[in-house]
Structures are given as structure tokens and as C-alpha cells.
PDB file of N, CA and C in Angstrom:
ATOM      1  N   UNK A   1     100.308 104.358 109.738  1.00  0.00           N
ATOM      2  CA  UNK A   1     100.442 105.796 109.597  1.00  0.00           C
ATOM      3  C   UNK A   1      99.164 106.367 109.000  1.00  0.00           C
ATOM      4  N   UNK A   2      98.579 107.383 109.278  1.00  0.00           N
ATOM      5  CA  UNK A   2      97.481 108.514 109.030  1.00  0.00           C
ATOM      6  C   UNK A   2      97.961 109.972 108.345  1.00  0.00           C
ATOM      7  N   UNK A   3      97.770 109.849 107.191  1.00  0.00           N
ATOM      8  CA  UNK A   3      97.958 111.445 106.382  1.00  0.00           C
ATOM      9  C   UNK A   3      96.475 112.570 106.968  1.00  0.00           C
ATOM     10  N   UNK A   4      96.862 113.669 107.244  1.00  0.00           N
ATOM     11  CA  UNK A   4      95.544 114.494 107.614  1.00  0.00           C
ATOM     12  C   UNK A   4      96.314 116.075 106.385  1.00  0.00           C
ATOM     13  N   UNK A   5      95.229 116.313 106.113  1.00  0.00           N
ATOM     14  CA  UNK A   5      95.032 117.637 105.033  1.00  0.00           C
ATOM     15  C   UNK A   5      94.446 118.431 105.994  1.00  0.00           C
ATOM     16  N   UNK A   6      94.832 119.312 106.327  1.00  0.00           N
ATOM     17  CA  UNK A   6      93.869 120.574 106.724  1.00  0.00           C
ATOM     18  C   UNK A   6      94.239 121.942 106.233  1.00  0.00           C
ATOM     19  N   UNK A   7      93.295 122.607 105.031  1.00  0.00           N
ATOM     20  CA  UNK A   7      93.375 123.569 104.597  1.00  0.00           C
ATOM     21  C   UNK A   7      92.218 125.059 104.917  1.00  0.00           C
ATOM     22  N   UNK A   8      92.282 126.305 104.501  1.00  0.00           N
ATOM     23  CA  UNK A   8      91.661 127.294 105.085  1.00  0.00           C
ATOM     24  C   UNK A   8      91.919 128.636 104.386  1.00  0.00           C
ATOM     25  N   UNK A   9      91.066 129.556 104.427  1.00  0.00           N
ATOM     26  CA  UNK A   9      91.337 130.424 103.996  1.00  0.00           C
ATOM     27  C   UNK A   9      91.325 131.383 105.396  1.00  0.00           C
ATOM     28  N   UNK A  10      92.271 132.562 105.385  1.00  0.00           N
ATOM     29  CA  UNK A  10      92.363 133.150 106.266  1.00  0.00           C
ATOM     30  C   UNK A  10      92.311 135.404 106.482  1.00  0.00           C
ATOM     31  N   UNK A  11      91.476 135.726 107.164  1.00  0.00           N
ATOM     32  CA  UNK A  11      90.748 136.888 106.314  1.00  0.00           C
ATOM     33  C   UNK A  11      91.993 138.020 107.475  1.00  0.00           C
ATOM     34  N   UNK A  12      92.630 137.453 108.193  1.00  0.00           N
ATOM     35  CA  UNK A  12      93.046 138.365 109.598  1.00  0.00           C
ATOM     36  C   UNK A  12      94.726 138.878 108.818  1.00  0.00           C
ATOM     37  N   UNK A  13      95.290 139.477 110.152  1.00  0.00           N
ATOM     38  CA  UNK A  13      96.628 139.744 109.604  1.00  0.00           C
ATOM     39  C   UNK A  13      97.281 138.846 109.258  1.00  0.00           C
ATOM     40  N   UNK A  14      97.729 138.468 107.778  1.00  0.00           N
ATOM     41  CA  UNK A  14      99.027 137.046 107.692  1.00  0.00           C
ATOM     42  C   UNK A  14     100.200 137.510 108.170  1.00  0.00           C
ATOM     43  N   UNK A  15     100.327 138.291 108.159  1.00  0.00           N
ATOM     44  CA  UNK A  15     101.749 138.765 108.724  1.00  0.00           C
ATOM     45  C   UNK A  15     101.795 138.228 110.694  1.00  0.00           C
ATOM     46  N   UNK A  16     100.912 138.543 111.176  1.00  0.00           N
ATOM     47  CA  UNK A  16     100.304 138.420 112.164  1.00  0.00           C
ATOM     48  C   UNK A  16     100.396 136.594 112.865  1.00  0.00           C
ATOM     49  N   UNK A  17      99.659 136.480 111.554  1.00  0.00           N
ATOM     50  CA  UNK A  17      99.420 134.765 111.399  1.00  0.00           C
ATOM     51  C   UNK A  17     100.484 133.830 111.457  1.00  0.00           C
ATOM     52  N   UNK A  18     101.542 134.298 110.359  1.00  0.00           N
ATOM     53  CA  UNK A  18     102.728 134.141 110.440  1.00  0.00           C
ATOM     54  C   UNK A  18     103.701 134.021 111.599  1.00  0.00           C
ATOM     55  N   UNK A  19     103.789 135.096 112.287  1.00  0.00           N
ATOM     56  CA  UNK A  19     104.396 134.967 113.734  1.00  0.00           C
ATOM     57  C   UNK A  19     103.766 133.930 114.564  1.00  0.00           C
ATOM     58  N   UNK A  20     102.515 133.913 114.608  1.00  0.00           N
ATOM     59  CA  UNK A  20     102.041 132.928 115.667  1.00  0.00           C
ATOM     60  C   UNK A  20     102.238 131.547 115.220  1.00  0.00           C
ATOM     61  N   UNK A  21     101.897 131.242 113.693  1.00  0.00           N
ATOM     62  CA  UNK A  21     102.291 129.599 113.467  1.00  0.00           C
ATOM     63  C   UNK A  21     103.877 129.457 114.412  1.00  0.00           C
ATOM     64  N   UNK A  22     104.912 130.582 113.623  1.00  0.00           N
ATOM     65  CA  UNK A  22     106.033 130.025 114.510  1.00  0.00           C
ATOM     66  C   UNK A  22     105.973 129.952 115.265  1.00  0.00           C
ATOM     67  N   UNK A  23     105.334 130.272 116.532  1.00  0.00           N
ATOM     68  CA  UNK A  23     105.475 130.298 117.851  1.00  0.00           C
ATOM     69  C   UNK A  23     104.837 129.025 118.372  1.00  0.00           C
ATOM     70  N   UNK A  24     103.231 128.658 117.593  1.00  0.00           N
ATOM     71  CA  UNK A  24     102.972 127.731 118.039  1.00  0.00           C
ATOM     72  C   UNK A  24     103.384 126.188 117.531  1.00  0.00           C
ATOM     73  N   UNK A  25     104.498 126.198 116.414  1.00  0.00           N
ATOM     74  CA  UNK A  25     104.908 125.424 115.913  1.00  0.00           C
ATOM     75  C   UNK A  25     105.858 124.436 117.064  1.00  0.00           C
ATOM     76  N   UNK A  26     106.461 124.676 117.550  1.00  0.00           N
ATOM     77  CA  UNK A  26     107.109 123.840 119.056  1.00  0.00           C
ATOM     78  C   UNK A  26     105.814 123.000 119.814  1.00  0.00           C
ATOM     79  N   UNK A  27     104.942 123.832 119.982  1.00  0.00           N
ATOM     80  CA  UNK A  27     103.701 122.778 120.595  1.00  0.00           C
ATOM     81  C   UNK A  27     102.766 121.709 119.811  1.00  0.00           C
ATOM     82  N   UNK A  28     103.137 122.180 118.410  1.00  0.00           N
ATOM     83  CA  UNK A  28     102.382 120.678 117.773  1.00  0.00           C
ATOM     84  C   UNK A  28     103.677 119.901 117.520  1.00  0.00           C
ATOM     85  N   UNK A  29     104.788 120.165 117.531  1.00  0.00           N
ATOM     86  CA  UNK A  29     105.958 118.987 116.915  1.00  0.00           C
ATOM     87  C   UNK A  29     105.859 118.146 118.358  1.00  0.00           C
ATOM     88  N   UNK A  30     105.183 118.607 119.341  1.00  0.00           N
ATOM     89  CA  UNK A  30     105.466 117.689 120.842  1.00  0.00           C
ATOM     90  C   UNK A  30     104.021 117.154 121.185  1.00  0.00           C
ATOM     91  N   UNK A  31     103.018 117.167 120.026  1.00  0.00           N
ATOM     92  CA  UNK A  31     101.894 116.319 119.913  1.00  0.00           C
ATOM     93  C   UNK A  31     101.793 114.886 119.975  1.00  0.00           C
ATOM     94  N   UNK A  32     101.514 114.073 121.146  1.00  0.00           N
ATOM     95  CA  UNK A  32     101.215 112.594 120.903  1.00  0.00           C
ATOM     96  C   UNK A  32     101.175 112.192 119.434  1.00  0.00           C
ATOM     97  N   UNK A  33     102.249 111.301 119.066  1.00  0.00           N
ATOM     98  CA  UNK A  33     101.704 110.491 117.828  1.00  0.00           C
ATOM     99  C   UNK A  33     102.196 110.896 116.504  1.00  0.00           C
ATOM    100  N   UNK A  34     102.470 112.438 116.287  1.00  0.00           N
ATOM    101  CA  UNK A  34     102.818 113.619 115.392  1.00  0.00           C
ATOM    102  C   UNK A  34     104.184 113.064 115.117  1.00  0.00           C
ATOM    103  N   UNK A  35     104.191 112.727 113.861  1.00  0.00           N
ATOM    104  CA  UNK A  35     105.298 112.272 113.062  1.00  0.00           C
ATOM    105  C   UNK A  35     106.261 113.697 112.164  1.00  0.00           C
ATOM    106  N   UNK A  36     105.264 114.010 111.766  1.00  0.00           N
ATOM    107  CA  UNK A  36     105.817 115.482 110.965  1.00  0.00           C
ATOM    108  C   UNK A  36     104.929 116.348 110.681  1.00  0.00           C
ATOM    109  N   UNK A  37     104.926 117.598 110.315  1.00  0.00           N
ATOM    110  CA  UNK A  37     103.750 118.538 109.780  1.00  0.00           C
ATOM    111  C   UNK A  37     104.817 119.751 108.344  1.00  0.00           C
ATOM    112  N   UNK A  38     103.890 119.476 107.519  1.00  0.00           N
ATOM    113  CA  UNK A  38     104.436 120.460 106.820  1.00  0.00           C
ATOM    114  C   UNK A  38     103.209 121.300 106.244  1.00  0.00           C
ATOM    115  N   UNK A  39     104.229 122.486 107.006  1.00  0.00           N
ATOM    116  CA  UNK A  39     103.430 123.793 106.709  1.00  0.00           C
ATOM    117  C   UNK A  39     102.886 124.458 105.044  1.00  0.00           C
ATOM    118  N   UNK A  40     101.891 124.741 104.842  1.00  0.00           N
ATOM    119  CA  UNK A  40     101.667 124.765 103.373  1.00  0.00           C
ATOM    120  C   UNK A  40     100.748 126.806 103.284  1.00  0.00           C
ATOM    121  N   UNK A  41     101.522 127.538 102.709  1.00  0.00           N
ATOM    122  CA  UNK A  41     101.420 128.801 102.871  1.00  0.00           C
ATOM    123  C   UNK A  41     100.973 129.039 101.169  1.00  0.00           C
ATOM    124  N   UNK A  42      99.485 129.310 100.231  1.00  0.00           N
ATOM    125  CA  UNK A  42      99.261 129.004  99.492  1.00  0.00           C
ATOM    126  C   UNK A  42      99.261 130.802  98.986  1.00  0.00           C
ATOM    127  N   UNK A  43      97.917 130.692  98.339  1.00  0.00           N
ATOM    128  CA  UNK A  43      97.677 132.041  97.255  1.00  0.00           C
ATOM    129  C   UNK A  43      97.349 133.462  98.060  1.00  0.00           C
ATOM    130  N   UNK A  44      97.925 133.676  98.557  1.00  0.00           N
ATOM    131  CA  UNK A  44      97.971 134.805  99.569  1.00  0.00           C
ATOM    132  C   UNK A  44      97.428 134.401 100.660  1.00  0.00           C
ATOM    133  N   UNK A  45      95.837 134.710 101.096  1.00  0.00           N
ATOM    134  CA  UNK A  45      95.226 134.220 102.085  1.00  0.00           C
ATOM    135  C   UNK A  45      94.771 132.143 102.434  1.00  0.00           C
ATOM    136  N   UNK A  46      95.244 131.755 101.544  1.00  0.00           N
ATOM    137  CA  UNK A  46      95.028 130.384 102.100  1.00  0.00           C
ATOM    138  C   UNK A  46      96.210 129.411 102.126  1.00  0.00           C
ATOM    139  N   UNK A  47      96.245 128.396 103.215  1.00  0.00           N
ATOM    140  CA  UNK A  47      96.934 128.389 104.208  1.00  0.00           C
ATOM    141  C   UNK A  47      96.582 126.830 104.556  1.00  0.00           C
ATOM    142  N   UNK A  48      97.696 125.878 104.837  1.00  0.00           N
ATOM    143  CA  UNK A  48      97.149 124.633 105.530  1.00  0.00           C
ATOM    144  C   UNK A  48      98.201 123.846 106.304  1.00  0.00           C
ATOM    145  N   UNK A  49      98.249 122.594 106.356  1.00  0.00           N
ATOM    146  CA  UNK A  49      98.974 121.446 106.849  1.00  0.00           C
ATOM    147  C   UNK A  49      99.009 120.228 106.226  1.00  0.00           C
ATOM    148  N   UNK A  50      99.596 119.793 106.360  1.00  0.00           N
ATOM    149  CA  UNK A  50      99.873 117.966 105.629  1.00  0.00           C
ATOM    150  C   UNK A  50     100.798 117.378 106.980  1.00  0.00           C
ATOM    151  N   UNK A  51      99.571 116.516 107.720  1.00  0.00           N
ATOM    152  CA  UNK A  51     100.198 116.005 108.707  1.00  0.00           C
ATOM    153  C   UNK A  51     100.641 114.446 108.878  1.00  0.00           C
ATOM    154  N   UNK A  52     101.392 114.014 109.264  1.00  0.00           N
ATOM    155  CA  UNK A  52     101.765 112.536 109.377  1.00  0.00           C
ATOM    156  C   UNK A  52     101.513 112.556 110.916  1.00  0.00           C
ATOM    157  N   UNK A  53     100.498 111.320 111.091  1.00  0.00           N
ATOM    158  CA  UNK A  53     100.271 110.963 112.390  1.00  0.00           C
ATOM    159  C   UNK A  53     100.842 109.536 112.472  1.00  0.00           C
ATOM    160  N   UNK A  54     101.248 108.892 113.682  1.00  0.00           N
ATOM    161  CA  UNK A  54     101.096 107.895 113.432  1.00  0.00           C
ATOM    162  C   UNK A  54     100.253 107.034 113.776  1.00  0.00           C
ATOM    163  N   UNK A  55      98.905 107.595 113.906  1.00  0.00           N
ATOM    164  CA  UNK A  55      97.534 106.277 113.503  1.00  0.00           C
ATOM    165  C   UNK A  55      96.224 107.408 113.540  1.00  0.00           C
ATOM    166  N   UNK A  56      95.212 107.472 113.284  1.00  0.00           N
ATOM    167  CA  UNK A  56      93.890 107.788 112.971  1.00  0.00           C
ATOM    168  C   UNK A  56      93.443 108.082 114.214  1.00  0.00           C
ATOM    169  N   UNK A  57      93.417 107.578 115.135  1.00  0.00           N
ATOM    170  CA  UNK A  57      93.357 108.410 116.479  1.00  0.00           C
ATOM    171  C   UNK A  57      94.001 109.931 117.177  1.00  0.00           C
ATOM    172  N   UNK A  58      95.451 109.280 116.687  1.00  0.00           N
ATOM    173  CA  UNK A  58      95.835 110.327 117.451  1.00  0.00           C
ATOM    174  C   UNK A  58      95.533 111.716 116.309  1.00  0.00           C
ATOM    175  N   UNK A  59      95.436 111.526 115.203  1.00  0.00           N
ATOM    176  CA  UNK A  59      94.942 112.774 114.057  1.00  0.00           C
ATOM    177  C   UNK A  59      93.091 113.425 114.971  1.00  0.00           C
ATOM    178  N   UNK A  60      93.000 112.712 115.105  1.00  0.00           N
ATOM    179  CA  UNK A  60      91.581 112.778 115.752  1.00  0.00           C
ATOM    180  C   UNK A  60      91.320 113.653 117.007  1.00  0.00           C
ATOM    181  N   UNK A  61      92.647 113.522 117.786  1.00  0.00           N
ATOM    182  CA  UNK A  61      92.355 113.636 118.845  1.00  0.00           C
ATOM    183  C   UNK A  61      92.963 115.523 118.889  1.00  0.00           C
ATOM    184  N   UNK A  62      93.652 115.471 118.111  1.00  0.00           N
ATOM    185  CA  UNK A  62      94.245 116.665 117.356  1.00  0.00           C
ATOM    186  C   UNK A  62      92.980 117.421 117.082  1.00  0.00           C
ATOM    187  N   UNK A  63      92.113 117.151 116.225  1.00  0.00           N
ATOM    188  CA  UNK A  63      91.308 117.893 115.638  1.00  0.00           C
ATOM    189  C   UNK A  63      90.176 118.222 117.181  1.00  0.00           C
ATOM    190  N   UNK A  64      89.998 117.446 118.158  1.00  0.00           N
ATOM    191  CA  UNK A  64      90.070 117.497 119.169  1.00  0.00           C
ATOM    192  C   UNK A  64      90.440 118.565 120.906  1.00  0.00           C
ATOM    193  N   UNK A  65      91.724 118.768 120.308  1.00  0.00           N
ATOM    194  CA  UNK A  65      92.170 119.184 121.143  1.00  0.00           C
ATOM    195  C   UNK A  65      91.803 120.858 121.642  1.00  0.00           C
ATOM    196  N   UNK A  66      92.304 121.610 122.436  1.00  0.00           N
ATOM    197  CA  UNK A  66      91.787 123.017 122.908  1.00  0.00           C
ATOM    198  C   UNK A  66      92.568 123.700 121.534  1.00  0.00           C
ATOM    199  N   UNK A  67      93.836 123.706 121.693  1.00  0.00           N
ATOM    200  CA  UNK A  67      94.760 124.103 120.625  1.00  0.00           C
ATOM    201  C   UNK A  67      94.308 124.353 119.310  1.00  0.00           C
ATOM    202  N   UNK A  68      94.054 123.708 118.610  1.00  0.00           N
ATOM    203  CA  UNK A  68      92.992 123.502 117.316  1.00  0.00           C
ATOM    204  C   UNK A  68      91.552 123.692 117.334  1.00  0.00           C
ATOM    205  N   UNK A  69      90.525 123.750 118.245  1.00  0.00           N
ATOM    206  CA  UNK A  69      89.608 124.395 118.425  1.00  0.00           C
ATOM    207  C   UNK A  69      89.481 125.871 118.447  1.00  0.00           C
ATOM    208  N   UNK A  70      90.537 126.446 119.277  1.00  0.00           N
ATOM    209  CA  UNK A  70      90.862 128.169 119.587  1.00  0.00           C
ATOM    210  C   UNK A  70      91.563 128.467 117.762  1.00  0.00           C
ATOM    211  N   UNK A  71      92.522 127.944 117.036  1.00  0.00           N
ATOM    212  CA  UNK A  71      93.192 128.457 116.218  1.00  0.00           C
ATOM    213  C   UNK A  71      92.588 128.355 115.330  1.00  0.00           C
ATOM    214  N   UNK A  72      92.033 127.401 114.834  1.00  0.00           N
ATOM    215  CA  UNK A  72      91.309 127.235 113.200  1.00  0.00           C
ATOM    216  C   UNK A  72      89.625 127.289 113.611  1.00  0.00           C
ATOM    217  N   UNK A  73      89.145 126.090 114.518  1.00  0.00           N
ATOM    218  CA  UNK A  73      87.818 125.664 114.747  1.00  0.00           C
ATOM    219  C   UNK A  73      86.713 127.174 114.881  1.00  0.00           C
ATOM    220  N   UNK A  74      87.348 128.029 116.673  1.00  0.00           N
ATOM    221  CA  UNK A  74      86.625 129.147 116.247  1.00  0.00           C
ATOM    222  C   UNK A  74      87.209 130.124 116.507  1.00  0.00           C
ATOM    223  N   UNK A  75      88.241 130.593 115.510  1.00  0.00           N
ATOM    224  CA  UNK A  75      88.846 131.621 115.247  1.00  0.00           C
ATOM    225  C   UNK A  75      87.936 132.571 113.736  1.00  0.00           C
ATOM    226  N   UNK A  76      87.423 133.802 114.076  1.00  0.00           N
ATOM    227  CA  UNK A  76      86.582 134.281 112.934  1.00  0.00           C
ATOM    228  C   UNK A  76      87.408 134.933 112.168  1.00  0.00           C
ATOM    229  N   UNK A  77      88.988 134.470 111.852  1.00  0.00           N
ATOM    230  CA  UNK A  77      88.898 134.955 111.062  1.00  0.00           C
ATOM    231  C   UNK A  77      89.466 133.526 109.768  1.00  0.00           C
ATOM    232  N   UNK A  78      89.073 132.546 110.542  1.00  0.00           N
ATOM    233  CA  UNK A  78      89.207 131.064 109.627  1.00  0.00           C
ATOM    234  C   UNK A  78      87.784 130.818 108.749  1.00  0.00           C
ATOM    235  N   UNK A  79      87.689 130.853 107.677  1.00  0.00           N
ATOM    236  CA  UNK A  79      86.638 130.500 106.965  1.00  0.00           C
ATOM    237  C   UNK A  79      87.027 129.361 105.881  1.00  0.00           C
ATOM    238  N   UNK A  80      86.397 128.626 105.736  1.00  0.00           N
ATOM    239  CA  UNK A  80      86.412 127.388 104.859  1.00  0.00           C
ATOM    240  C   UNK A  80      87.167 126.162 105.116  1.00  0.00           C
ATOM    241  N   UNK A  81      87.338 126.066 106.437  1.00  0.00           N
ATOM    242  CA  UNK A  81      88.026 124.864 106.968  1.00  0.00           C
ATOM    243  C   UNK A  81      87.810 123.667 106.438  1.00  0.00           C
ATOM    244  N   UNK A  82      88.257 122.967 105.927  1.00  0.00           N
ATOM    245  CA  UNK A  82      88.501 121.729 105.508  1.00  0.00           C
ATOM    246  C   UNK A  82      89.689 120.559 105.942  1.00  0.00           C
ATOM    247  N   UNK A  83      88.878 119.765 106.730  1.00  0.00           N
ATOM    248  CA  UNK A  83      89.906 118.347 107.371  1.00  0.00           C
ATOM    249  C   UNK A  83      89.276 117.228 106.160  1.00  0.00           C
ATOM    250  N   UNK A  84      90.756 116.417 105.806  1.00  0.00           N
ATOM    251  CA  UNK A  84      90.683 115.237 105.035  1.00  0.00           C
ATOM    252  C   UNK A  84      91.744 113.913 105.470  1.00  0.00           C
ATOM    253  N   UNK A  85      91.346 112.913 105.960  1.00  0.00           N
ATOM    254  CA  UNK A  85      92.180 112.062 106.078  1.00  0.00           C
ATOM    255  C   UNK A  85      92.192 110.822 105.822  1.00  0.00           C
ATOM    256  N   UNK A  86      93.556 110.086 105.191  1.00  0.00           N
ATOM    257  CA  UNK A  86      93.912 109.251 104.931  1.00  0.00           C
ATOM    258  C   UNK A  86      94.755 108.137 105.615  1.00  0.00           C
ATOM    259  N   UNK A  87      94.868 106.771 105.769  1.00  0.00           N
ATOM    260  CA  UNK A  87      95.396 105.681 105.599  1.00  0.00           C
ATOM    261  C   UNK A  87      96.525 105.648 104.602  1.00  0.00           C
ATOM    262  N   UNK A  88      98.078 106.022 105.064  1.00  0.00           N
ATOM    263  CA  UNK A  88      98.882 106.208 104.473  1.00  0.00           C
ATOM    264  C   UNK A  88      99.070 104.423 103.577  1.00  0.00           C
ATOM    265  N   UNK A  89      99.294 104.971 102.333  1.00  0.00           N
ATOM    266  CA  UNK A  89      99.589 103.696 101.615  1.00  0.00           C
ATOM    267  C   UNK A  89     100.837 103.326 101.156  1.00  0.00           C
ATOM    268  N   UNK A  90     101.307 102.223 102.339  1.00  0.00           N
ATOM    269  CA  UNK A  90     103.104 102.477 102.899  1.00  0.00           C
ATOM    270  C   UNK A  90     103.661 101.504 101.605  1.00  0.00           C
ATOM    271  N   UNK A  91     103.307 100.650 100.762  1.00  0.00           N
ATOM    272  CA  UNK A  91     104.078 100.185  99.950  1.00  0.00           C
ATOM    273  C   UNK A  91     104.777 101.172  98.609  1.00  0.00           C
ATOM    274  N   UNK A  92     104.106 101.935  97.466  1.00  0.00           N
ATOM    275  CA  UNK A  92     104.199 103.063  97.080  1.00  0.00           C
ATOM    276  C   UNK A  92     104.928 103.953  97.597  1.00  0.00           C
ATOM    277  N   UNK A  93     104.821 104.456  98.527  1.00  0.00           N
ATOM    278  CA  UNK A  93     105.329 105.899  99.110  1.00  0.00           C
ATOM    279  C   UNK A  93     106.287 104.991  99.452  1.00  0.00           C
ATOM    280  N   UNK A  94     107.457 104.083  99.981  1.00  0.00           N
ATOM    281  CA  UNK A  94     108.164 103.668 100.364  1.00  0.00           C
ATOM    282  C   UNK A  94     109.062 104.002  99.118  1.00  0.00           C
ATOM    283  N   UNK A  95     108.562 103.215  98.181  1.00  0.00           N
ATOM    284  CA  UNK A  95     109.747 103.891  96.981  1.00  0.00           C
ATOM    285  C   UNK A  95     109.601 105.125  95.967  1.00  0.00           C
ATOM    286  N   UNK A  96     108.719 105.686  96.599  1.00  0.00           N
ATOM    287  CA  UNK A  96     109.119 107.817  96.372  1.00  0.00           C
ATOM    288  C   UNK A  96     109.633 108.050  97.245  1.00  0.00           C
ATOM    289  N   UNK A  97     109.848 107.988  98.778  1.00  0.00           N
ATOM    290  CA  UNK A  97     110.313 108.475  99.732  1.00  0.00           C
ATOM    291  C   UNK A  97     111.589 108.028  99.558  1.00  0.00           C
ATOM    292  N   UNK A  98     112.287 106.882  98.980  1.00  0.00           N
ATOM    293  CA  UNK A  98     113.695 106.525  99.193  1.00  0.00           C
ATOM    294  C   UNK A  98     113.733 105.537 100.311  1.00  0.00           C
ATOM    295  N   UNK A  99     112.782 105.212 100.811  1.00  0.00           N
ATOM    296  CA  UNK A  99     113.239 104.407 101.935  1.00  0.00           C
ATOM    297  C   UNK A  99     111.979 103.694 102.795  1.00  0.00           C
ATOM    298  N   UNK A 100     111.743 102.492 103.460  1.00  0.00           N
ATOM    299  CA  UNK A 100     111.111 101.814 104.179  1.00  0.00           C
ATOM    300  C   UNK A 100     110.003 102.973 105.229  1.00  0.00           C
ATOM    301  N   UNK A 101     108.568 102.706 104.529  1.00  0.00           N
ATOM    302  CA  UNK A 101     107.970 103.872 105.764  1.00  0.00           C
ATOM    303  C   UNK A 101     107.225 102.766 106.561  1.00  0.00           C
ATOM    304  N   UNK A 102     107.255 103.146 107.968  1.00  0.00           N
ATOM    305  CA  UNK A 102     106.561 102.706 108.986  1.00  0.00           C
ATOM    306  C   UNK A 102     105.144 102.266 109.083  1.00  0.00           C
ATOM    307  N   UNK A 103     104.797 101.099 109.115  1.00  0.00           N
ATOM    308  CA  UNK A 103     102.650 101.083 109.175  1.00  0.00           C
ATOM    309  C   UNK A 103     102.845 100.896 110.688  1.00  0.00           C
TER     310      UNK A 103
END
């Protein structure tokens, strides 16, 4: 498993912004590989993801894709984009999570 961070500050309508995550939220839950995403809605204008992939590729291929190029990559009104990713460390998180996680 692959943890990906992607955070941002965002200068456009949030209200705006808002509607469209929901909308485009159905097309990343049906992403190759995409285990879960949780949406992270911070100090007014900034805004991110905490994604579970399941491997370093397919997070990759994400950051990759048309989808994520048009929405965050070059959308002007995304400034300070930041991608971070990790090698989920499945022994630990197995017993915070309550239960056996997948490598």
C-alpha cells in the first residue's frame, strides 16, 4: 500500500469548488488501484487529500493523469501544490486501524 498527501491552497469560488469535488468524486473512487480518498477541507481556502493507493505506481499514474493535471496541476486558481508520498507502514497501522491492513 502507498499513502499520497496532496495539499493546496485555493484562491477561486469554494463554494464553487465544493460542488465540483462532489461531482468529480465518483471518477476518482473508480481510479485503478484507489483504495480510499479522504477529503480534507482545511482553514478556509486550503484544501487536500489523503489517498490510499494500492502501490506507488498507480499514485503516480494519478498524479499523471488528464484529470489531475486540468484540476490542481493547471488550474490558476491552485497555488502551492504540494504531493508527498509514502510506503504505508502496515505493521503499526494494523493495530490503530483495528484490524489486518493489506501490503
Amino acid at each position: 500500500m502507498y499513502v499520497q498527501v496532496i495539499e493546496f491552497e485555493y484562491d477561486g469560488d469554494v463554494d464553487g469548488f465544493k460542488v465540483q469535488a462532489e461531482g468529480v468524486a465518483p471518477v476518482i473512487a473508480a481510479m485503478d488501484g484507489l483504495v480510499a480518498k479522504l477529503w480534507l477541507g482545511g482553514d478556509g481556502r486550503r484544501f487536500g487529500g489523503v489517498y490510499l493507493w494500492s502501490d506507488q505506481p498507480a499514485a503516480k499514474a494519478y498524479e499523471r493523469s488528464e484529470l489531475f493535471t486540468t484540476a490542481l496541476v493547471d488550474a490558476p486558481e491552485v497555488r502551492n501544490l504540494t504531493i508527498r508520498g509514502y510506503p504505508l507502514w502496515a505493521a503499526p497501522t494494523a493495530v490503530t486501524s483495528g484490524g489486518p491492513v493489506p501490503v
